[in-house]
Protein backbone atom coordinates (compact mmCIF):
# COMPACT_ATOMS: atom_id res chain seq x y z
CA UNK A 1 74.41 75.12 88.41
CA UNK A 2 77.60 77.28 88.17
CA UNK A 3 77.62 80.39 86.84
CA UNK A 4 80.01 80.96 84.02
CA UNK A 5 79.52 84.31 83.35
CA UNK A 6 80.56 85.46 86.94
CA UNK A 7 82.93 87.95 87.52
CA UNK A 8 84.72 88.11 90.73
CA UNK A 9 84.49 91.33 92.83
CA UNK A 10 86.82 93.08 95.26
CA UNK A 11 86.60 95.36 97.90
CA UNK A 12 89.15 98.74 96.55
CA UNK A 13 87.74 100.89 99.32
CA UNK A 14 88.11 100.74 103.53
CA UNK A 15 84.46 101.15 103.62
CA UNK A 16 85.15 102.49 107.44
CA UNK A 17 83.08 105.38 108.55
CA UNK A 18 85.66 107.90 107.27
CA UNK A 19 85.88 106.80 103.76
CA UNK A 20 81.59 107.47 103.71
CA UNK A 21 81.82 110.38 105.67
CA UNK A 22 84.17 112.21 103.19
CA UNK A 23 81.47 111.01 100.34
CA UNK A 24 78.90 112.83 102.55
CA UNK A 25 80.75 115.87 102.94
CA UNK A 26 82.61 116.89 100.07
CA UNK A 27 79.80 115.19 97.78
CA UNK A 28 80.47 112.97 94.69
CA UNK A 29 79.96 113.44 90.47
CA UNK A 30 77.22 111.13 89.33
CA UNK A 31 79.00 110.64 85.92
CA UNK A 32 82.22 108.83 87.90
CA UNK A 33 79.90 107.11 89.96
CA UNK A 34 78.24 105.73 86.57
CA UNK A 35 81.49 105.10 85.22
CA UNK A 36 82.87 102.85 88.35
CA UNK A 37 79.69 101.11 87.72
CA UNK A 38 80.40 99.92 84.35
CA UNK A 39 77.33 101.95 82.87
CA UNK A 40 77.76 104.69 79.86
CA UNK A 41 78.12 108.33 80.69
CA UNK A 42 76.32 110.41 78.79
CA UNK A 43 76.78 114.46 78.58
CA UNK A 44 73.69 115.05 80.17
CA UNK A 45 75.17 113.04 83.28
CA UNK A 46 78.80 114.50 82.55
CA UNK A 47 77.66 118.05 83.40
CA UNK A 48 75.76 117.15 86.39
CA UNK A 49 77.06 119.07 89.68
CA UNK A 50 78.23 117.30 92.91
CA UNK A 51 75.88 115.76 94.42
CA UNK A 52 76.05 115.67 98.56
CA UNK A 53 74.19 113.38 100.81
CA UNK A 54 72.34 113.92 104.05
CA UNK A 55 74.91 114.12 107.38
CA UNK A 56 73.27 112.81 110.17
CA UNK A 57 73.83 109.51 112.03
CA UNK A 58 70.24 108.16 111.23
CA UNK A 59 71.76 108.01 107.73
CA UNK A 60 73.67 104.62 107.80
CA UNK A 61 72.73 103.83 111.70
CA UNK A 62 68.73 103.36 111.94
């Protein structure tokens, strides 16, 4: 049956290989991560470093 409780998404990034790329490379805060997902950010999380993912091609194209 429909869902009531559905809330729409939308797409607020280019998602192009660029936009991931720069993620790779210059890393990302877990905590804003957490917070753009809607979950609670605790100080533990807060004082996290940057985290940076692997840069190779076999990465996103296997």
């Amino acid at each position: 049956g429909p869902d009531t409780n559905y809330v729409p998404v939308q797409q607020v990034n280019s998602l192009n290989m660029g936009w991931c790329i720069n993620c790779h490379v210059q890393g990302y805060k877990p905590a804003e991560g957490a917070r753009l997902a809607g979950q609670q950010v605790t100080p533990e999380l807060e004082a996290m470093p940057a985290k940076k993912a692997r840069y190779d091609c076999a990465v996103c194209h296997y």
